[in-house]
C-alpha atoms as a PDB file:
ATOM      1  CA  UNK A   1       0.000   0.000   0.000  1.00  0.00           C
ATOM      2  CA  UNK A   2       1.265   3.531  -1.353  1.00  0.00           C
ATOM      3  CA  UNK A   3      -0.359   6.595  -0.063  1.00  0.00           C
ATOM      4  CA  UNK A   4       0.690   9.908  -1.028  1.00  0.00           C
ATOM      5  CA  UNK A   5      -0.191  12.983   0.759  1.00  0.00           C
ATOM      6  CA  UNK A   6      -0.255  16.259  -0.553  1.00  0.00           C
ATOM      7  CA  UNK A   7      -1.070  19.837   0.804  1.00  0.00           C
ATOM      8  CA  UNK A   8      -1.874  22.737  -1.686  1.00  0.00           C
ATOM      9  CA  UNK A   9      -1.168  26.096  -0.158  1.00  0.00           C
ATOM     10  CA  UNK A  10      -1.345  24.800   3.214  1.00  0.00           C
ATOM     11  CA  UNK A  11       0.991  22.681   5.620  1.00  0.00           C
ATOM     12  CA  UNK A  12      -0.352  19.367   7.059  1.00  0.00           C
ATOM     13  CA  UNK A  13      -0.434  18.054  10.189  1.00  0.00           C
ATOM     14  CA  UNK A  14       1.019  14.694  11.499  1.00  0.00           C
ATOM     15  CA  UNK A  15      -2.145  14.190  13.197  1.00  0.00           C
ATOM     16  CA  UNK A  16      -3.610  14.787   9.996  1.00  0.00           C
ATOM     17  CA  UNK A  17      -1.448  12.738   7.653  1.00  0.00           C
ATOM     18  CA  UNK A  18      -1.719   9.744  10.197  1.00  0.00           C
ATOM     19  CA  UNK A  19      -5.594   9.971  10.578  1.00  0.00           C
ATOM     20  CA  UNK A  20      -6.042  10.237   6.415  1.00  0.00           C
ATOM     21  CA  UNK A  21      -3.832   6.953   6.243  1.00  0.00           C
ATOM     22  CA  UNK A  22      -5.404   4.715   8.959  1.00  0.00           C
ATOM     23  CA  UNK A  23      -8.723   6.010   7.237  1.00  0.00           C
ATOM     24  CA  UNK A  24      -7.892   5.419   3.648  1.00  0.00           C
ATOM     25  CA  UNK A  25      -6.350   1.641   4.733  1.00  0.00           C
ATOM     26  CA  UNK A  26      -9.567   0.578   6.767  1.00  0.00           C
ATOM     27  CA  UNK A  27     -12.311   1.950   4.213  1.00  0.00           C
ATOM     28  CA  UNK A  28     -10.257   0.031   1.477  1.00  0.00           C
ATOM     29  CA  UNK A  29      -9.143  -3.082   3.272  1.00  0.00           C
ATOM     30  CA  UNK A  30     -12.494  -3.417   4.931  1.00  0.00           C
ATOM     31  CA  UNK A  31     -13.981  -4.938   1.571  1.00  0.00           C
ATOM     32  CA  UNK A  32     -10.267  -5.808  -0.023  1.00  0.00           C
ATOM     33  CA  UNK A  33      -6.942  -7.235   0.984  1.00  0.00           C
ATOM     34  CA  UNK A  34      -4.994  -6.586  -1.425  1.00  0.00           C
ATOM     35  CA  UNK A  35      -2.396  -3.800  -2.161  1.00  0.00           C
ATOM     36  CA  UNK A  36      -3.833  -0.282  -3.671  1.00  0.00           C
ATOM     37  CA  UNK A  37      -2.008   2.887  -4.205  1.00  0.00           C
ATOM     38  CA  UNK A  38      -3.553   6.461  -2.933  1.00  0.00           C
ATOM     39  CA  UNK A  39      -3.512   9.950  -3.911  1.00  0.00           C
ATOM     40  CA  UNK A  40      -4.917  12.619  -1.561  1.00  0.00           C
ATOM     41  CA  UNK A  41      -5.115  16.246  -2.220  1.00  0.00           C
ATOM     42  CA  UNK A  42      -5.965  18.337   1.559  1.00  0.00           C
ATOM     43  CA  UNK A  43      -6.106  22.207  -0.065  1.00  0.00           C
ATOM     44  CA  UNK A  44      -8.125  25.565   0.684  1.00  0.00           C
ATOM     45  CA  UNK A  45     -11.296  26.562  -0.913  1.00  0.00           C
ATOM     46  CA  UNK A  46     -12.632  29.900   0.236  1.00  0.00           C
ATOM     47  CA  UNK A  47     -12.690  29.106   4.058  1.00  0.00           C
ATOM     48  CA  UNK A  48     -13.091  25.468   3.880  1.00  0.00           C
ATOM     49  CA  UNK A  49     -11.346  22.560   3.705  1.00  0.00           C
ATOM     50  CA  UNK A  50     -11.330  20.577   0.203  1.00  0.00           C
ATOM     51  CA  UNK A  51     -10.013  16.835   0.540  1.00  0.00           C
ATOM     52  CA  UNK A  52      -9.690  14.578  -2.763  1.00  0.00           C
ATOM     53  CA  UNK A  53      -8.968  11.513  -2.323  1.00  0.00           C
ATOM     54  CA  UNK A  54      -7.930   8.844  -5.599  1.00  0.00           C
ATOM     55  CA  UNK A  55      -7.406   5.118  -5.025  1.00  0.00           C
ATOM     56  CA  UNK A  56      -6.441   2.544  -7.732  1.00  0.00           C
ATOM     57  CA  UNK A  57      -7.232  -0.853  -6.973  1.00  0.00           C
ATOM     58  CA  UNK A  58      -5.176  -3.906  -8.519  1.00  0.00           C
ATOM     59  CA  UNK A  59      -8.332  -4.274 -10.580  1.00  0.00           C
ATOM     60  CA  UNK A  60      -7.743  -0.741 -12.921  1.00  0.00           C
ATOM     61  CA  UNK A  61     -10.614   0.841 -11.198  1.00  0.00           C
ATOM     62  CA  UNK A  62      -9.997   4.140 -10.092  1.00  0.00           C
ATOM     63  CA  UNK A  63     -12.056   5.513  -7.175  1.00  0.00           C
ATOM     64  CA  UNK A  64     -12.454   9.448  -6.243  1.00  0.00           C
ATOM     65  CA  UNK A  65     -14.115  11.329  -3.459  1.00  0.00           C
ATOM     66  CA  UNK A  66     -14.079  14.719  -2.474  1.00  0.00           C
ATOM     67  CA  UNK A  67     -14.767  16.139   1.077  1.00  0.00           C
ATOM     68  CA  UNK A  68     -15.679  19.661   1.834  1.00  0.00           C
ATOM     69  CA  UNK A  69     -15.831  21.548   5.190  1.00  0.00           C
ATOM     70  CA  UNK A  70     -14.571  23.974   7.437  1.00  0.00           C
ATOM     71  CA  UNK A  71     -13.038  21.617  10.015  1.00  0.00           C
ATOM     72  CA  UNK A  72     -10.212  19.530   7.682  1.00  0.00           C
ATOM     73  CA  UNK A  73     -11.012  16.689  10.018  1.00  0.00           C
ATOM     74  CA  UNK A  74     -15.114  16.451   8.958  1.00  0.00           C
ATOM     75  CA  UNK A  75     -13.678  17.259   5.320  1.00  0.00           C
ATOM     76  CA  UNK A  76     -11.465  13.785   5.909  1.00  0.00           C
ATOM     77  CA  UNK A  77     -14.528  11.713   6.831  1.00  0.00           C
ATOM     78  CA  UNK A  78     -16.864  13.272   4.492  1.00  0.00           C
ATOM     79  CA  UNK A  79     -14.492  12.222   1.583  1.00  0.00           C
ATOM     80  CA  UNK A  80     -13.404   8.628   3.274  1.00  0.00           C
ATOM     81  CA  UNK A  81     -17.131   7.993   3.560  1.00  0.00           C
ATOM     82  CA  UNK A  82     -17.635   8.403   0.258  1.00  0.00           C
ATOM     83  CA  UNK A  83     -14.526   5.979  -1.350  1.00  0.00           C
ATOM     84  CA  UNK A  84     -15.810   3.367   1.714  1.00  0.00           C
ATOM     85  CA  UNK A  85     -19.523   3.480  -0.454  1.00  0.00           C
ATOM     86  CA  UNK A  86     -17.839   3.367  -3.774  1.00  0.00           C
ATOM     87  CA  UNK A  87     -15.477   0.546  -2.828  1.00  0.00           C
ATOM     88  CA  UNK A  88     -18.476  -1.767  -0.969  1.00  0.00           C
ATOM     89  CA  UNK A  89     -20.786  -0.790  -4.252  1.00  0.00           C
ATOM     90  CA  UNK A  90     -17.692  -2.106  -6.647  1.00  0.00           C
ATOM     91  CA  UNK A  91     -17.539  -5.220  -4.428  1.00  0.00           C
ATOM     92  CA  UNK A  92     -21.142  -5.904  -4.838  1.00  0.00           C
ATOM     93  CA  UNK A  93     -21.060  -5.527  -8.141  1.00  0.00           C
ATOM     94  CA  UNK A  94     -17.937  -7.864  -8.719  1.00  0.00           C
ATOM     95  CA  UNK A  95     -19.541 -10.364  -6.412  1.00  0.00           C
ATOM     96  CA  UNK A  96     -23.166  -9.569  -9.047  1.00  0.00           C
ATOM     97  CA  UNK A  97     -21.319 -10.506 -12.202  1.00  0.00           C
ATOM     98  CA  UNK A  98     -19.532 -13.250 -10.996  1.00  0.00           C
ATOM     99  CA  UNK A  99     -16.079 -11.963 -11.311  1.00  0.00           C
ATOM    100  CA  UNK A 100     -12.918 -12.105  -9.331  1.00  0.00           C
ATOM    101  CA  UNK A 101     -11.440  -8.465  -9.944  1.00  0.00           C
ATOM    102  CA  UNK A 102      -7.669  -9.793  -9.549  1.00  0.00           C
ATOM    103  CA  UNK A 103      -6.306  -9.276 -13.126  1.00  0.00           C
ATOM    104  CA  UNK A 104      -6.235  -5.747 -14.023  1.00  0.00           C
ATOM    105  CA  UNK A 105      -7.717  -4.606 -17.457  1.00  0.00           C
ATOM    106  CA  UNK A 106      -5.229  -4.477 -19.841  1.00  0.00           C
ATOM    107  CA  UNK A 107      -4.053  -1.065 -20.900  1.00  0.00           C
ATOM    108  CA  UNK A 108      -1.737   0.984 -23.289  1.00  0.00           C
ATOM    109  CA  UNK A 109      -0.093   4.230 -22.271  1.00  0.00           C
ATOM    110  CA  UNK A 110      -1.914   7.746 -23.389  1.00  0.00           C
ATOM    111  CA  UNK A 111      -0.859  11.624 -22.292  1.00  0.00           C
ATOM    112  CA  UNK A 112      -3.423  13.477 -21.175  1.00  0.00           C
ATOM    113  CA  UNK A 113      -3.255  17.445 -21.156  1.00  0.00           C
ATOM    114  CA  UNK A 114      -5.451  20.331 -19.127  1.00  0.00           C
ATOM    115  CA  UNK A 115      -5.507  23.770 -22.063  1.00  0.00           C
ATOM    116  CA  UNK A 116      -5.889  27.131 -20.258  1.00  0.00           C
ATOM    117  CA  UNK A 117      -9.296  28.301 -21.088  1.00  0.00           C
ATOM    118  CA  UNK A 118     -10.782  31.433 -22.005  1.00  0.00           C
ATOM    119  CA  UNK A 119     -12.224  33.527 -19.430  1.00  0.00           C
ATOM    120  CA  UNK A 120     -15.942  34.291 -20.018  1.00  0.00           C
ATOM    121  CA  UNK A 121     -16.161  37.304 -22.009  1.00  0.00           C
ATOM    122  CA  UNK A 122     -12.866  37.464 -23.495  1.00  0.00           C
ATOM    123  CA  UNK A 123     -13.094  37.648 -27.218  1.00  0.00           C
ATOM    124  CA  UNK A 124      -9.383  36.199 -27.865  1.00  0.00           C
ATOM    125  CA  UNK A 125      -9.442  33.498 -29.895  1.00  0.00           C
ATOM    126  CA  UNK A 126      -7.936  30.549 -27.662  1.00  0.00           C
ATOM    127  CA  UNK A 127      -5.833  29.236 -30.444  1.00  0.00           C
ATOM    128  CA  UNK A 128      -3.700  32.452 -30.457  1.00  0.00           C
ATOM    129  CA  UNK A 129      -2.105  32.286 -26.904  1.00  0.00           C
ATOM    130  CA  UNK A 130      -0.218  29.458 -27.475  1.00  0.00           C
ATOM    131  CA  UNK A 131       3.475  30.103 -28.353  1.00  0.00           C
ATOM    132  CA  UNK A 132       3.272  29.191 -31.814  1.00  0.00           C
ATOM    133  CA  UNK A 133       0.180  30.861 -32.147  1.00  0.00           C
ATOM    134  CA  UNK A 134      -1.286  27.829 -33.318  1.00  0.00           C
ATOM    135  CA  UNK A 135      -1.996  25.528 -30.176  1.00  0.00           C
ATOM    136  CA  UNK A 136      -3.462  26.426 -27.095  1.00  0.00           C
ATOM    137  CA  UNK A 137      -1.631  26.605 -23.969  1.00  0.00           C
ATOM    138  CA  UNK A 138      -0.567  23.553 -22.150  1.00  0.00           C
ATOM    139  CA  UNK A 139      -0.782  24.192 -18.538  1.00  0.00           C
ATOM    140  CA  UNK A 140      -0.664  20.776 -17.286  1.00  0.00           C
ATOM    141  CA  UNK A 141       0.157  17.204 -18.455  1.00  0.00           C
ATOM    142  CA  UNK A 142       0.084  14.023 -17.214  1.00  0.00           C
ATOM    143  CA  UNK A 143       0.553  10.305 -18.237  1.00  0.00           C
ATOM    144  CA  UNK A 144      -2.654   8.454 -18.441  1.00  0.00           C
ATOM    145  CA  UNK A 145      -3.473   4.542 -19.490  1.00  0.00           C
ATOM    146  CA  UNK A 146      -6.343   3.615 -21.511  1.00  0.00           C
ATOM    147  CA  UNK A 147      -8.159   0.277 -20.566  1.00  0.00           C
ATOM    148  CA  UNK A 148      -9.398  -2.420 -22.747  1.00  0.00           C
ATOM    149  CA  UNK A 149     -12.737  -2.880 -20.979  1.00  0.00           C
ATOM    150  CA  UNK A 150     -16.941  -3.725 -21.942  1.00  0.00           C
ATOM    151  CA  UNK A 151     -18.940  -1.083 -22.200  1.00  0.00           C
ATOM    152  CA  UNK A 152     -20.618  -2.224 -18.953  1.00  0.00           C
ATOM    153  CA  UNK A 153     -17.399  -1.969 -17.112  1.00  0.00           C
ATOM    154  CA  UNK A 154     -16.482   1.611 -17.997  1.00  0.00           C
ATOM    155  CA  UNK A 155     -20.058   2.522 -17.011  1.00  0.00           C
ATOM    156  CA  UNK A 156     -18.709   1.350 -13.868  1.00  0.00           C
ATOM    157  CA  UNK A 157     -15.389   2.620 -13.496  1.00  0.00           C
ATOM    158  CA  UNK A 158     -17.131   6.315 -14.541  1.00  0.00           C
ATOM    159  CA  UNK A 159     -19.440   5.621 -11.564  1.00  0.00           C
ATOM    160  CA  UNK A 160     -16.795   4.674  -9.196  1.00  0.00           C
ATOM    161  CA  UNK A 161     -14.399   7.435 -10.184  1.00  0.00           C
ATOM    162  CA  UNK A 162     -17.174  10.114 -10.275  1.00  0.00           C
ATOM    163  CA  UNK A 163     -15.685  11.118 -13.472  1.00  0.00           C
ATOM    164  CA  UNK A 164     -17.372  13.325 -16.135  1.00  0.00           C
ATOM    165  CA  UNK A 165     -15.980  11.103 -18.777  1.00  0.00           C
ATOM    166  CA  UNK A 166     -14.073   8.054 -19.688  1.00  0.00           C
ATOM    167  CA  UNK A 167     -12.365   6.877 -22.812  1.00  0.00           C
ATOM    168  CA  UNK A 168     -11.981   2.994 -23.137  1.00  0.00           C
ATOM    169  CA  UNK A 169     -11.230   0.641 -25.642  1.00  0.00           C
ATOM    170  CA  UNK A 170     -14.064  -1.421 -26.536  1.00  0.00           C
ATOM    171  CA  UNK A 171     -13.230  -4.831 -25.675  1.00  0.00           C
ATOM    172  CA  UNK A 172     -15.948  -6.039 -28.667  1.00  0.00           C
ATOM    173  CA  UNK A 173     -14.015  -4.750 -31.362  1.00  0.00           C
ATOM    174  CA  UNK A 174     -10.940  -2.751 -30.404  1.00  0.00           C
ATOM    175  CA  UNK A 175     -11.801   0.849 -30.879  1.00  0.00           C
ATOM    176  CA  UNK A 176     -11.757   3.470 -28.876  1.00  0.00           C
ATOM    177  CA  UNK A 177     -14.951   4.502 -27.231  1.00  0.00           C
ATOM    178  CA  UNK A 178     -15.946   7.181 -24.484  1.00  0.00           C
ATOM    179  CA  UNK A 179     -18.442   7.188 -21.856  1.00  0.00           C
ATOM    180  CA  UNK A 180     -19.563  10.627 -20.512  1.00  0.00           C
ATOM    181  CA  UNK A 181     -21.885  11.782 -17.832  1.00  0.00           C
ATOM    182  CA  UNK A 182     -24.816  14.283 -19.257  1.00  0.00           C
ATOM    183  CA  UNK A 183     -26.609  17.056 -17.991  1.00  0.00           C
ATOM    184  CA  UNK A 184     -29.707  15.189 -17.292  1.00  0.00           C
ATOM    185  CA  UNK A 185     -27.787  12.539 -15.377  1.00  0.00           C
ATOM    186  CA  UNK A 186     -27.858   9.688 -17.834  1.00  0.00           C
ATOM    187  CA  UNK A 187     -24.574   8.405 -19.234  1.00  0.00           C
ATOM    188  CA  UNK A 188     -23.727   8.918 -22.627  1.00  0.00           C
ATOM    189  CA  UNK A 189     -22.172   6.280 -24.744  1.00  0.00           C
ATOM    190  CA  UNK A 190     -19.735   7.588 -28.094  1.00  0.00           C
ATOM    191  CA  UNK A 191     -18.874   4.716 -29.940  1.00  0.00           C
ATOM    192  CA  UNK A 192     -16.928   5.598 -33.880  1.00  0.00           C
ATOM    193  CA  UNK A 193     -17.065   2.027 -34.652  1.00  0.00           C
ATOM    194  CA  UNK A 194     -21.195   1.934 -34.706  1.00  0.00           C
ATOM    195  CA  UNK A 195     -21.097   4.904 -37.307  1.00  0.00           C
ATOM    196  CA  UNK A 196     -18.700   3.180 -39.676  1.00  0.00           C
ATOM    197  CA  UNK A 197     -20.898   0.025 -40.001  1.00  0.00           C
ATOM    198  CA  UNK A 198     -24.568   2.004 -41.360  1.00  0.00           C
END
């Protein structure tokens, strides 16, 4: 087990650090006892307390919670709550479709990128702040992996993550597919493959 912990403009506490560990390992290995490796985020927002909290299982799935409050401490629970619902709700549904959730999906390496956006009411034209003047500017990257996975499963693994979206590659045929969370809280399925067939 790999936890790291992280403050953003603000220095942690080892009271802190020790309590988000203990309570990351027992909401985890209360339904799992196998390894996982943690990312938690403790940061400022306005005057209270944001915590986000990532966890990949063995498995591939990813599972993220956020806790907000003015006490970090109730932030801390709020969020572990939330992973401890997400992990029992994965279980169930591993234990639903008969699977055992110990080989990982397979995967291929992918970069992922955050562009700086335009600020409401700016007429610049996005494209023309990068240095070239022809891409946008890159303000963050990051390496990513893309999972072979069923359709079903990255319904899931959106679910679990809380994600707005989710690319995938469709175990059925290969190509690369995206799930996405819309407005009206359905999920929304984009599949290239289906339009090539009609």
């Amino acid at each position: 087990m790999q936890i790291q912990i992280a403050g953003r403009k603000m220095d942690l506490g080892e009271a802190l650090k020790a309590r988000i560990e203990t309570g990351l390992e027992a909401a985890v290995t209360k339904y799992f006892d196998r390894d996982f490796d943690g990312h938690v985020t403790v940061s400022p927002n306005g005057h209270e307390t944001e915590i986000d909290c990532n966890i990949h299982l063995p498995s591939g799935i990813i599972l993220q919670s956020t806790g907000k409050a003015v006490d970090p401490y109730v932030a801390l629970d709020e969020a572990l709550n939330k992973i401890e619902k997400r992990v029992r709700r994965y279980k169930r549904r591993l234990k639903d479709h008969h699977k055992n959730g110990q080989s990982p999906f397979p995967s291929e390496p992918a970069s992922s990128f955050v562009l700086k956006g335009t600020p409401e009411g700016d007429d610049e034209d996005p494209a023309e702040t990068g240095e070239d003047g022809n891409a946008p500017v890159i303000v963050a990257e990051a390496a990513s992996q893309i999972r072979t996975m069923t359709v079903s499963a990255a319904v899931l693994q959106l679910e679990l993550a809380d994600a707005p979206a989710l690319m995938f590659r469709n175990a059925k045929h290969s190509g690369l597919n995206m799930v996405y969370r819309r407005a009206d809280g359905n999920i929304g399925w984009v599949d290239p493959a289906a339009d090539n067939k009609s």
